[in-house]
C-alpha atoms as a PDB file:
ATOM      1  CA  UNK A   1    -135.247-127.736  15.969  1.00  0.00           C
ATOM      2  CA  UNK A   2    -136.829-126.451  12.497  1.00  0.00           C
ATOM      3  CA  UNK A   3    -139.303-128.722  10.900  1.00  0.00           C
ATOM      4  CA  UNK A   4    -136.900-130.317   7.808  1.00  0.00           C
ATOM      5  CA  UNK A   5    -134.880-131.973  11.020  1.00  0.00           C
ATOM      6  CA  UNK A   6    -137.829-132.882  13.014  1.00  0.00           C
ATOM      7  CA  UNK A   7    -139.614-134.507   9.608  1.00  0.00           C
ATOM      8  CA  UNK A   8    -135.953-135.972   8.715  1.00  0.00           C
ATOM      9  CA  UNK A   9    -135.384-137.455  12.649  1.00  0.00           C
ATOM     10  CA  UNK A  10    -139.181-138.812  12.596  1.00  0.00           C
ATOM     11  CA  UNK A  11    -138.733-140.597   8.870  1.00  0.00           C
ATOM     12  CA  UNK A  12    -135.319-142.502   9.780  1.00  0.00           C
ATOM     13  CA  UNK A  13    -136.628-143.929  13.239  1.00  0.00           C
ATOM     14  CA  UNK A  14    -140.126-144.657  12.331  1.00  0.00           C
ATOM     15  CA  UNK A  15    -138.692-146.744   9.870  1.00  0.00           C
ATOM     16  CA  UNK A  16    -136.120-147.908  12.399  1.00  0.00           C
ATOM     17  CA  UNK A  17    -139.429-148.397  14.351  1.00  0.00           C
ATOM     18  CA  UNK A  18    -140.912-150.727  11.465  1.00  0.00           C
ATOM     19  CA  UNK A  19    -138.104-152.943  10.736  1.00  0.00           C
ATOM     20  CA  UNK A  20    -137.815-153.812  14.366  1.00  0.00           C
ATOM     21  CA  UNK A  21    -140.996-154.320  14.860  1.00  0.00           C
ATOM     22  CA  UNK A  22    -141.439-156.488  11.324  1.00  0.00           C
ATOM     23  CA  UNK A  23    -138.474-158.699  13.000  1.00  0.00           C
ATOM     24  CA  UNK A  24    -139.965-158.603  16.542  1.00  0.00           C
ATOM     25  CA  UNK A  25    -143.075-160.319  14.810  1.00  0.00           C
ATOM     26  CA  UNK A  26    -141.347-162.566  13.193  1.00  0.00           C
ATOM     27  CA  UNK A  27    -138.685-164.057  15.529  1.00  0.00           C
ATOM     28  CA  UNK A  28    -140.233-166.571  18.192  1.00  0.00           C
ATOM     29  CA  UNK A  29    -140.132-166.760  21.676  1.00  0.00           C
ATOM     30  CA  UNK A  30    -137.267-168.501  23.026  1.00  0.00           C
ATOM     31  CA  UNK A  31    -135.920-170.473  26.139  1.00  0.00           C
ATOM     32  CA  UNK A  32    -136.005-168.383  29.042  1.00  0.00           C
ATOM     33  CA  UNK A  33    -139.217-166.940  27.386  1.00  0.00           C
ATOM     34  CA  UNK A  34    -141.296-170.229  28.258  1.00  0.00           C
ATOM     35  CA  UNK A  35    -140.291-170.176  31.599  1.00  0.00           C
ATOM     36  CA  UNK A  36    -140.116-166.273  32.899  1.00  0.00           C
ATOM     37  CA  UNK A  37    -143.666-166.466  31.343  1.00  0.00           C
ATOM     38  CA  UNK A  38    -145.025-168.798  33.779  1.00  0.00           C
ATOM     39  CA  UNK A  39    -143.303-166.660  36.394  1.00  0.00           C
ATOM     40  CA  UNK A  40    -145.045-163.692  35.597  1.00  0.00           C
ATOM     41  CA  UNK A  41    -148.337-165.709  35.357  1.00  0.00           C
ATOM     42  CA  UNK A  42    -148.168-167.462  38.358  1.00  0.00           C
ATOM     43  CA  UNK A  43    -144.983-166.082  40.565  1.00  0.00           C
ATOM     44  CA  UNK A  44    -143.941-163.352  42.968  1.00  0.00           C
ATOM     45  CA  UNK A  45    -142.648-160.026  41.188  1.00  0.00           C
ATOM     46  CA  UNK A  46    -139.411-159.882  42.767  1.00  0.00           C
ATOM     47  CA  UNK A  47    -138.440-163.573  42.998  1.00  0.00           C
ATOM     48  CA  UNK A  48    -135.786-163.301  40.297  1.00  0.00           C
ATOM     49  CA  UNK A  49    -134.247-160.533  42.483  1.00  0.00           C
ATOM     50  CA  UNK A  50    -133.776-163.438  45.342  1.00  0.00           C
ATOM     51  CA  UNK A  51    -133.284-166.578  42.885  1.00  0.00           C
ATOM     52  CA  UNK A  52    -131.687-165.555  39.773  1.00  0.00           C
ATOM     53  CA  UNK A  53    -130.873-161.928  38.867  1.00  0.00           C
ATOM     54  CA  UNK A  54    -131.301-158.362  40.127  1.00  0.00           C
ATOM     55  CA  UNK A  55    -131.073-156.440  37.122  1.00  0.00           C
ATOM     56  CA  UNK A  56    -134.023-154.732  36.863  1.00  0.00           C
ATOM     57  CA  UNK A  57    -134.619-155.658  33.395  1.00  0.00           C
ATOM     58  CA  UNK A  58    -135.113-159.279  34.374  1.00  0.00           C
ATOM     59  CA  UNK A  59    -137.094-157.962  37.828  1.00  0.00           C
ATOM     60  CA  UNK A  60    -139.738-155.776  35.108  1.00  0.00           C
ATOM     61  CA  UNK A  61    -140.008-159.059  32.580  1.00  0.00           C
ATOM     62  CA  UNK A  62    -140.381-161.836  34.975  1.00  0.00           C
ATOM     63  CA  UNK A  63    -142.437-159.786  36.830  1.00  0.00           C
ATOM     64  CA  UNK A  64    -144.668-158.691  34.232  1.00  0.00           C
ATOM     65  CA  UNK A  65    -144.271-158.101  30.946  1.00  0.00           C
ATOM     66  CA  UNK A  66    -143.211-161.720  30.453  1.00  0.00           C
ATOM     67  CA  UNK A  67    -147.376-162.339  30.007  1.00  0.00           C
ATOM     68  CA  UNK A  68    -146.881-161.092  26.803  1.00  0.00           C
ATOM     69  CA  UNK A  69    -144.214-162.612  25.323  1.00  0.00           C
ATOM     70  CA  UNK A  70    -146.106-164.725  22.981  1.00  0.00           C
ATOM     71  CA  UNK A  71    -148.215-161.204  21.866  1.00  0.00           C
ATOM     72  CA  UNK A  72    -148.026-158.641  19.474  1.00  0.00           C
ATOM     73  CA  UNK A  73    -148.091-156.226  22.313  1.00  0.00           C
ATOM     74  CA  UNK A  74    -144.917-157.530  23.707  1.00  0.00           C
ATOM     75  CA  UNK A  75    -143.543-156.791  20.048  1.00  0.00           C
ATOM     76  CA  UNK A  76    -144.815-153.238  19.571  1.00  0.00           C
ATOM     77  CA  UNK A  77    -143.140-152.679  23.115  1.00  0.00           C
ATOM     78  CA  UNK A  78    -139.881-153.900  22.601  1.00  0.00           C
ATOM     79  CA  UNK A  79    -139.753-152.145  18.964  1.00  0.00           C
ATOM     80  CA  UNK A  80    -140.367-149.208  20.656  1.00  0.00           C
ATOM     81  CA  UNK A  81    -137.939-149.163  23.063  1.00  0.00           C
ATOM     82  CA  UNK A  82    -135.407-150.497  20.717  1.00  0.00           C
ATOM     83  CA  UNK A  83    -135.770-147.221  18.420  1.00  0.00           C
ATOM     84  CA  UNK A  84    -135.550-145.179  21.652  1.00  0.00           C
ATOM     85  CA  UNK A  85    -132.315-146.787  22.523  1.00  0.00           C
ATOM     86  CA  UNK A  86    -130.562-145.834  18.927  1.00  0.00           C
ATOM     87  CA  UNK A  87    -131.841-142.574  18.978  1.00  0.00           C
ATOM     88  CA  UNK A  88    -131.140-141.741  22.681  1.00  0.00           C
ATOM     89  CA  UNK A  89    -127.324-143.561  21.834  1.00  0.00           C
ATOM     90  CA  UNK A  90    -126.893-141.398  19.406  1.00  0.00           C
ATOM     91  CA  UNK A  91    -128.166-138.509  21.013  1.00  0.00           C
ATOM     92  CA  UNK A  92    -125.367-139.190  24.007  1.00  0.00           C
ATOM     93  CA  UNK A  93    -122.454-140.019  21.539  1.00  0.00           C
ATOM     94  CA  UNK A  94    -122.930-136.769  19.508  1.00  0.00           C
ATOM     95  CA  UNK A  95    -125.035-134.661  21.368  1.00  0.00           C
ATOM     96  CA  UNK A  96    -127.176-133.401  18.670  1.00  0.00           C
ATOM     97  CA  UNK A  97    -130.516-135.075  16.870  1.00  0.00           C
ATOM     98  CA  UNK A  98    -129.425-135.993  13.161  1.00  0.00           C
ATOM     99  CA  UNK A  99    -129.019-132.889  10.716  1.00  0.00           C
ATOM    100  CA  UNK A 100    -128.185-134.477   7.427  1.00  0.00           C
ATOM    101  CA  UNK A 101    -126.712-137.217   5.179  1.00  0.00           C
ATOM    102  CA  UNK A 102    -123.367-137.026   7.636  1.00  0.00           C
ATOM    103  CA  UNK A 103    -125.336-137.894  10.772  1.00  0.00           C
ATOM    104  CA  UNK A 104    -127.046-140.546   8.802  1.00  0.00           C
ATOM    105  CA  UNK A 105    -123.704-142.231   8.395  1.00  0.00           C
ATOM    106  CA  UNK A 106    -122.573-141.890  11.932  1.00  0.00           C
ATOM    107  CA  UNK A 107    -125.754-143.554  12.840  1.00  0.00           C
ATOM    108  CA  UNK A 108    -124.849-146.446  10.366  1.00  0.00           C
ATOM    109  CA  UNK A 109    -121.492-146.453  12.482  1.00  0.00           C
ATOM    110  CA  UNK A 110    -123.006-146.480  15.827  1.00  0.00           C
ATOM    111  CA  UNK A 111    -125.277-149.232  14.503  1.00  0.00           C
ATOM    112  CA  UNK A 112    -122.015-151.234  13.043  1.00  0.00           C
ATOM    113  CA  UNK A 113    -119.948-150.868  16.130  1.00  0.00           C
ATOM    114  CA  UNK A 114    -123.160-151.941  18.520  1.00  0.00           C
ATOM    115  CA  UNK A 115    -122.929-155.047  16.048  1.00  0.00           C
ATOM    116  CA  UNK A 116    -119.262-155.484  16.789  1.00  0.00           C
ATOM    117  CA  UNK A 117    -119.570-156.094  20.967  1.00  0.00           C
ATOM    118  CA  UNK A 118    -123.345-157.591  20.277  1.00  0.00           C
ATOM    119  CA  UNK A 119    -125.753-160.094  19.037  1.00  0.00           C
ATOM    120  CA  UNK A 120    -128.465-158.312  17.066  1.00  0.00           C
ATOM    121  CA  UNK A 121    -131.179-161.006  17.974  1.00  0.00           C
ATOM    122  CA  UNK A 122    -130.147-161.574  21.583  1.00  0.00           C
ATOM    123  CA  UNK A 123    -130.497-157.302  22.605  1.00  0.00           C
ATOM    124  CA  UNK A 124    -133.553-155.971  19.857  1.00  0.00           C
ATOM    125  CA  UNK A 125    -135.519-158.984  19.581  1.00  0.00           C
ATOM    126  CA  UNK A 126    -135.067-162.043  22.381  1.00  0.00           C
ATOM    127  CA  UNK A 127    -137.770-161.397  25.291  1.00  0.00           C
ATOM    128  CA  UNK A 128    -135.663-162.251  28.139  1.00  0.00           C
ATOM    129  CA  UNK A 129    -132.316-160.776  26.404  1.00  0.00           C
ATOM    130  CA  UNK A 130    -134.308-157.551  25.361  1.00  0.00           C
ATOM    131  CA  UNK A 131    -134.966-156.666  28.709  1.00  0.00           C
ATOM    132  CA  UNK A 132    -131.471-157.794  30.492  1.00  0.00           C
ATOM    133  CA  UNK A 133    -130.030-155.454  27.942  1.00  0.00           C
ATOM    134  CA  UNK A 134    -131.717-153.598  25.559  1.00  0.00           C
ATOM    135  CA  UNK A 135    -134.668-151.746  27.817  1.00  0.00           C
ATOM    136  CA  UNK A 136    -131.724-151.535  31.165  1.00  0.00           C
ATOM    137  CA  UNK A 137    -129.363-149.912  29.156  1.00  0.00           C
ATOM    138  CA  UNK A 138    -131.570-147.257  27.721  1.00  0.00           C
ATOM    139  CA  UNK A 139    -132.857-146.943  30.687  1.00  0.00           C
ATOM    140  CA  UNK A 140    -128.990-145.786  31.781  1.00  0.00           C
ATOM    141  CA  UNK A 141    -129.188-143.756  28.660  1.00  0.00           C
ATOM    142  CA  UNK A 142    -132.080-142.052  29.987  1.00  0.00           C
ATOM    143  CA  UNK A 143    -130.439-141.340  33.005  1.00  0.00           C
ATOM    144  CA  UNK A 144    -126.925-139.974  31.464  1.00  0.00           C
ATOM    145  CA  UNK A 145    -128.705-137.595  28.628  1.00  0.00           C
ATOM    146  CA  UNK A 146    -129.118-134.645  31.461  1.00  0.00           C
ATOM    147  CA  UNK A 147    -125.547-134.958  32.516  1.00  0.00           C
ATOM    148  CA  UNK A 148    -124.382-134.569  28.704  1.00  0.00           C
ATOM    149  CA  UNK A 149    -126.475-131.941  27.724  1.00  0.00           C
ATOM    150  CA  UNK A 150    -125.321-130.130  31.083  1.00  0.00           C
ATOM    151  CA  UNK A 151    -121.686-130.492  30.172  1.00  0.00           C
ATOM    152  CA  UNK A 152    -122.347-129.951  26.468  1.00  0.00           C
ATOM    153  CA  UNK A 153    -123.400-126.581  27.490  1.00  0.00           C
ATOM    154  CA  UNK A 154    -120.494-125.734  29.966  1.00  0.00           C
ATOM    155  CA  UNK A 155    -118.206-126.832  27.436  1.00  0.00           C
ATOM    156  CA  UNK A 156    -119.564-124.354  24.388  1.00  0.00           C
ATOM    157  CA  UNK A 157    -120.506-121.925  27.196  1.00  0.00           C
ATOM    158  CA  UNK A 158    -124.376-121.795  26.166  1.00  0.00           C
ATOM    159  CA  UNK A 159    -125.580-122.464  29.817  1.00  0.00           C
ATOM    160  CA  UNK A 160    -128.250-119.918  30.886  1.00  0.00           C
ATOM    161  CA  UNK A 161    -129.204-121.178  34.375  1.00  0.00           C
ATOM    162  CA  UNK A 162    -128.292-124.159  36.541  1.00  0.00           C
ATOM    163  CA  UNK A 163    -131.471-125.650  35.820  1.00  0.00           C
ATOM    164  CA  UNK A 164    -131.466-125.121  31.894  1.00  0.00           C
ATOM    165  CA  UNK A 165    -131.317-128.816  30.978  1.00  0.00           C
ATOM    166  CA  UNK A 166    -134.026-129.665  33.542  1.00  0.00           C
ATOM    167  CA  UNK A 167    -137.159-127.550  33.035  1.00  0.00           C
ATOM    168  CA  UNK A 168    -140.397-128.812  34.309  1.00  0.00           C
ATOM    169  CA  UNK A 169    -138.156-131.980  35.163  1.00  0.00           C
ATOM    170  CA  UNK A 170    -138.876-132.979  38.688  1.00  0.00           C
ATOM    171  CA  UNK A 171    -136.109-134.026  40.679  1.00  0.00           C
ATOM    172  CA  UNK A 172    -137.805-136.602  43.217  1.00  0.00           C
ATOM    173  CA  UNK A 173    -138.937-138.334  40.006  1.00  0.00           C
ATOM    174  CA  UNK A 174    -135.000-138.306  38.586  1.00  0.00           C
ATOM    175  CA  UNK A 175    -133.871-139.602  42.088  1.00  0.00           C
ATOM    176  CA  UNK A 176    -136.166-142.992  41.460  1.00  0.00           C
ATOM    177  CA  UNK A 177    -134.876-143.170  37.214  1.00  0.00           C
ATOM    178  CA  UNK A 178    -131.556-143.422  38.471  1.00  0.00           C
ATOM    179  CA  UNK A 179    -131.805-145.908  41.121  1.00  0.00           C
ATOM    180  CA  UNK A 180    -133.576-147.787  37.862  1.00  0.00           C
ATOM    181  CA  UNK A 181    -130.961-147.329  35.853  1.00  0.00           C
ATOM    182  CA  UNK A 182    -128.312-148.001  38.469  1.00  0.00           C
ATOM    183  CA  UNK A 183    -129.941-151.315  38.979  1.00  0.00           C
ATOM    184  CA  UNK A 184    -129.328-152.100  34.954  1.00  0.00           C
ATOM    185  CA  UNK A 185    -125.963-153.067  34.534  1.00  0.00           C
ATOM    186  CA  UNK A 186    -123.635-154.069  37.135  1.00  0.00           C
ATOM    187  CA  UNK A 187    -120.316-153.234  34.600  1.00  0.00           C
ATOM    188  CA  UNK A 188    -121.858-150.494  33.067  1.00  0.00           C
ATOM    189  CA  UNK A 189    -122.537-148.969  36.431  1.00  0.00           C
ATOM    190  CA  UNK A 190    -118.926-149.165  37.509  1.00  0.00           C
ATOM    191  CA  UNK A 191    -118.001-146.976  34.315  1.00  0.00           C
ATOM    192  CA  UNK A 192    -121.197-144.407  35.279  1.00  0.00           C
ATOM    193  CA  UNK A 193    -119.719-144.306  38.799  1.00  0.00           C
ATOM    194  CA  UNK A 194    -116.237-143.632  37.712  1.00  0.00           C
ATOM    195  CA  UNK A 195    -117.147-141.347  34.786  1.00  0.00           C
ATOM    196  CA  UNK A 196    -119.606-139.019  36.987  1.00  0.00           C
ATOM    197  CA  UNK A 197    -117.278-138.921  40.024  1.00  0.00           C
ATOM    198  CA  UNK A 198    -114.341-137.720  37.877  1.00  0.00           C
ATOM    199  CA  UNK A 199    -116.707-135.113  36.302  1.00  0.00           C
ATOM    200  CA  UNK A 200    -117.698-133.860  39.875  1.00  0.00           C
ATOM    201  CA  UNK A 201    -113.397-133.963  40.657  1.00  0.00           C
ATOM    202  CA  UNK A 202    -113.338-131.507  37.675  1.00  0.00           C
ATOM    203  CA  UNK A 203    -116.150-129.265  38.525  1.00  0.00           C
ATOM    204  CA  UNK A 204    -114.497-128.507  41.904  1.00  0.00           C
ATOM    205  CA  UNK A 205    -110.960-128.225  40.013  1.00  0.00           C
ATOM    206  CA  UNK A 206    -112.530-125.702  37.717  1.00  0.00           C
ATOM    207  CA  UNK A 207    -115.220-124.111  40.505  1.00  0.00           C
ATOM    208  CA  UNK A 208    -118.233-125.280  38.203  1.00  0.00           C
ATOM    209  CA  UNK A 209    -121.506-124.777  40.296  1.00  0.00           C
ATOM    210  CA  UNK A 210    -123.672-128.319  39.894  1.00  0.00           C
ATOM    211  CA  UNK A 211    -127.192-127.968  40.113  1.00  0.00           C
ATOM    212  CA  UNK A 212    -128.545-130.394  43.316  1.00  0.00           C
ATOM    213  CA  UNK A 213    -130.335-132.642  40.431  1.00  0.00           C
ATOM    214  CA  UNK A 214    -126.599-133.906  39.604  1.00  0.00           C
ATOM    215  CA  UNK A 215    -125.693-135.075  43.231  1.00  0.00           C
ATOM    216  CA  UNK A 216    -129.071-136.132  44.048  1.00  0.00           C
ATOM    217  CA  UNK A 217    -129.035-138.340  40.766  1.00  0.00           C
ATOM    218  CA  UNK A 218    -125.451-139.946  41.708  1.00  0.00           C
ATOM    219  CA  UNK A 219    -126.400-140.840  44.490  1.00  0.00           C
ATOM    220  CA  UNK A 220    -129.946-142.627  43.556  1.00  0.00           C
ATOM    221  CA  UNK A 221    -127.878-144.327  40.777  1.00  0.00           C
ATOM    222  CA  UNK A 222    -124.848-145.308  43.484  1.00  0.00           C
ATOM    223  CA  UNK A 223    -127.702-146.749  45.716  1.00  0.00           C
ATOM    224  CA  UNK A 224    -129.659-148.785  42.703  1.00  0.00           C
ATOM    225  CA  UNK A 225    -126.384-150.790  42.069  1.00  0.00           C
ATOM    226  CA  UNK A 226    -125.551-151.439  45.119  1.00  0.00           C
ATOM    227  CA  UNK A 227    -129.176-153.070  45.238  1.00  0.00           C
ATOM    228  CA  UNK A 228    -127.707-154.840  42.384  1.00  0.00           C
ATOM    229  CA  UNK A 229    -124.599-156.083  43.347  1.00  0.00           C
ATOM    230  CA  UNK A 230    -125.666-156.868  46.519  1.00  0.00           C
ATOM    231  CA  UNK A 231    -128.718-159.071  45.311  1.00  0.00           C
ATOM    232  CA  UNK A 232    -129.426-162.377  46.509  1.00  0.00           C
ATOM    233  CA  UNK A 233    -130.081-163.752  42.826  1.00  0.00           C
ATOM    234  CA  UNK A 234    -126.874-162.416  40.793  1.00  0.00           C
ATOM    235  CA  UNK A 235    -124.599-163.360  43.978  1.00  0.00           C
ATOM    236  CA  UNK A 236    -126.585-167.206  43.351  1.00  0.00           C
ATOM    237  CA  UNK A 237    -126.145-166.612  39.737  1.00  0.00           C
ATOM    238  CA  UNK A 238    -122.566-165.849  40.395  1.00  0.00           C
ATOM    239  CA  UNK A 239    -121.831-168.668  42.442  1.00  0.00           C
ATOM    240  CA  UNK A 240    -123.206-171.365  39.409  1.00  0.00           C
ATOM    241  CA  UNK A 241    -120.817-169.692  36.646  1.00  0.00           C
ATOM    242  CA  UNK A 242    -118.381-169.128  38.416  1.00  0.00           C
ATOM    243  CA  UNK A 243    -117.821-165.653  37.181  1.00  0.00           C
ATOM    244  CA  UNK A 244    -114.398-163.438  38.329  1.00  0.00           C
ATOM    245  CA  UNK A 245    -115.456-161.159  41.332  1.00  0.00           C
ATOM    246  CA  UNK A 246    -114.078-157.464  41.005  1.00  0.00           C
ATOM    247  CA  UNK A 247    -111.717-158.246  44.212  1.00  0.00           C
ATOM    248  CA  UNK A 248    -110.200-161.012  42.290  1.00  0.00           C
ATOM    249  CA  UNK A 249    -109.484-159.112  38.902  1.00  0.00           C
ATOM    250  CA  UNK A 250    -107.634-156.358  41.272  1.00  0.00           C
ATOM    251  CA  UNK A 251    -105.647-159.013  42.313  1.00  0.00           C
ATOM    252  CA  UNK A 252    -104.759-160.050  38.665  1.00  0.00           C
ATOM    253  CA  UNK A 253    -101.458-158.484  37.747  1.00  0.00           C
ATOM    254  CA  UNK A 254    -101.800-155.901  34.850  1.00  0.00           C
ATOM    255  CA  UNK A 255    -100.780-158.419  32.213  1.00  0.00           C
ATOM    256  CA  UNK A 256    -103.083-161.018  33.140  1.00  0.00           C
ATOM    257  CA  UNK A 257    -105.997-157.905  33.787  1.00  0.00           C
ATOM    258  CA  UNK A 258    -105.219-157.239  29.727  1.00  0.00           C
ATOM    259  CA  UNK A 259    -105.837-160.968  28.693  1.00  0.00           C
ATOM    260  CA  UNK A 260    -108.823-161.038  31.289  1.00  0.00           C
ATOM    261  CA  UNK A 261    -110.494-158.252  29.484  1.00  0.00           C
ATOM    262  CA  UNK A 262    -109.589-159.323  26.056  1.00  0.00           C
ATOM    263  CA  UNK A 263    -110.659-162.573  26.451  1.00  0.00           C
ATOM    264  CA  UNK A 264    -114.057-161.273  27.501  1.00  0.00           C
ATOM    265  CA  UNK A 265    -114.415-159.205  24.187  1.00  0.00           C
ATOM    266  CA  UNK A 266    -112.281-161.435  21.919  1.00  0.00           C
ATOM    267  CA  UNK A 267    -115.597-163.845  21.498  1.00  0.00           C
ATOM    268  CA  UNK A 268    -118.055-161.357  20.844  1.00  0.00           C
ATOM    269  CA  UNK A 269    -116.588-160.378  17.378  1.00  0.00           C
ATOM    270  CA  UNK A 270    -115.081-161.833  13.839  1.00  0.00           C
ATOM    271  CA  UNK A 271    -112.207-161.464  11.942  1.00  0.00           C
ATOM    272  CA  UNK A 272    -114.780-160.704   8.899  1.00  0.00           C
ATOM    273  CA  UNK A 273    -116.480-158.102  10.484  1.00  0.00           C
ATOM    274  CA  UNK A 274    -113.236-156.174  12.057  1.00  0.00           C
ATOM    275  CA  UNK A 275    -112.480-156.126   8.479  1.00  0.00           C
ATOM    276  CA  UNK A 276    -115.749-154.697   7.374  1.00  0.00           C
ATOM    277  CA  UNK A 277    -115.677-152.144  10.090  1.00  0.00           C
ATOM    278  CA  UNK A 278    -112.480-150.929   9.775  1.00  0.00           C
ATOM    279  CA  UNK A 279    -113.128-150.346   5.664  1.00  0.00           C
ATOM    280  CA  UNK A 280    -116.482-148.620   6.500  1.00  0.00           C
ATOM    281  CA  UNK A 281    -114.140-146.112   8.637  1.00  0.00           C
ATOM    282  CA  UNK A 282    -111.800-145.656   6.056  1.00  0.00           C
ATOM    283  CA  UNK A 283    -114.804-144.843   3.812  1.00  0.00           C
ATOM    284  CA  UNK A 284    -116.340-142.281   6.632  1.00  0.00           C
ATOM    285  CA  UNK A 285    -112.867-140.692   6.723  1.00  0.00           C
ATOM    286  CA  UNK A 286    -112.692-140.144   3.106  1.00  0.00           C
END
């Protein structure tokens, strides 16, 4: 990377980096704040893994960083992690740091489609919400950027060793990240599961020799969400809502697995902003 892309990378996310931290300072604390802050004061670090929720998000907030919710430090923390998770998204969707005025945009479109599936407050600046989603999904992010540079370099044929994307990187240490990050997201981690195995289905198709770091990494992820799924608190938490198990949407038929899915995107959108988002594509095409 020559210095005009490392200066131009450092300008746009430090001030990513300021305006979420300007907005982390000035948005509150809110509702599950008040109380996951007396839990980390006064309560057992797992106990949300037993009572309420498994992700380990929650686990790391309730647990501890919950003490600082009402601080600055909380904010600087949260900001920080926040401009990791658009540069690391970017870094997955594209595979490349941003080079010029072009990759500016595409960030602008990553940014507006995160908007279209998301509530800006509820993943960059809510305490409780921040770490639910925001810190457990870059934490998966974190997880899938040595898989994609791998591939990246099988695919333009610039692999020099097994081990090229994974210097100095120790494996133990990946094994323990990925049972993090499998712990993140239960639906996420069903599309990391499927995505990964099919890649392994295609390396043997195509007699692509996978590093151990790969399979060792699958499996620690595999392992974290069953921890997950299989938690005391989300089955509890499950139970209250009343949410749709994964053995009763296979049962669906595929009609009513369509209107099960839509329905669980259709609220998280407008009409307005489809419209804006489609017109900002037409305008990146042209």
């Amino acid at each position: 990377m020559n210095l005009k892309i490392k200066y131009l990378n450092l300008s746009i996310f430090g001030v990513l980096f300021a305006i979420l931290l300007f907005l982390n300072l000035l948005y509150p604390a809110q509702a599950d704040d008040y109380t996951l802050y007396q839990s980390a004061l006064n309560g057992n670090f797992l106990s949300t893994y037993f009572e309420w929720n498994g992700r380990i998000g929650e686990i790391l907030f309730s647990g501890y960083f919950a003490k600082f919710a009402f601080s600055p430090i909380f904010d600087i923390i949260n900001a920080i992690i926040g401009t990791a998770f658009l540069f690391l998204g970017f870094l997955l969707c594209f595979g490349r740091v941003i080079r010029d005025k072009a990759d500016i945009v595409l960030l602008a479109l990553w940014f507006a489609i995160l908007g279209l599936f998301g509530y800006f407050g509820s993943i960059f600046l809510w305490g409780a919400g921040s770490a639910n989603y925001l810190w457990g999904v870059t934490l998966i992010f974190i997880f899938c950027l040595p898989y994609r540079l791998f591939w990246d370099q099988i695919y333009n044929h610039t692999q020099k060793s097994s081990h090229s994307v994974f210097v100095n990187f120790i494996w133990l240490g990946f094994g323990f990240l990925a049972f993090l990050a499998g712990m993140a997201s239960e639906f996420i981690g069903v599309m990391i599961i499927f995505a990964t195995t099919i890649s392994f289905i295609y390396a043997k198709y195509h007699k692509t020799s996978l590093p151990f770091w790969q399979i060792w990494g699958f499996f620690g992820f595999v392992v974290g969400w069953i921890t997950l799924f299989l938690s005391p608190g989300s089955n509890k938490r499950a139970e209250i809502a009343n949410f749709m198990s994964l053995g009763e949407f296979f049962d669906l038929s595929f009609l009513d697995k369509i209107i099960t899915i839509n329905q669980a995107l259709d609220h998280n959108y407008s009409d307005i902003f489809v419209i804006f988002l489609i017109s900002f594509s037409i305008i990146l095409y042209i």
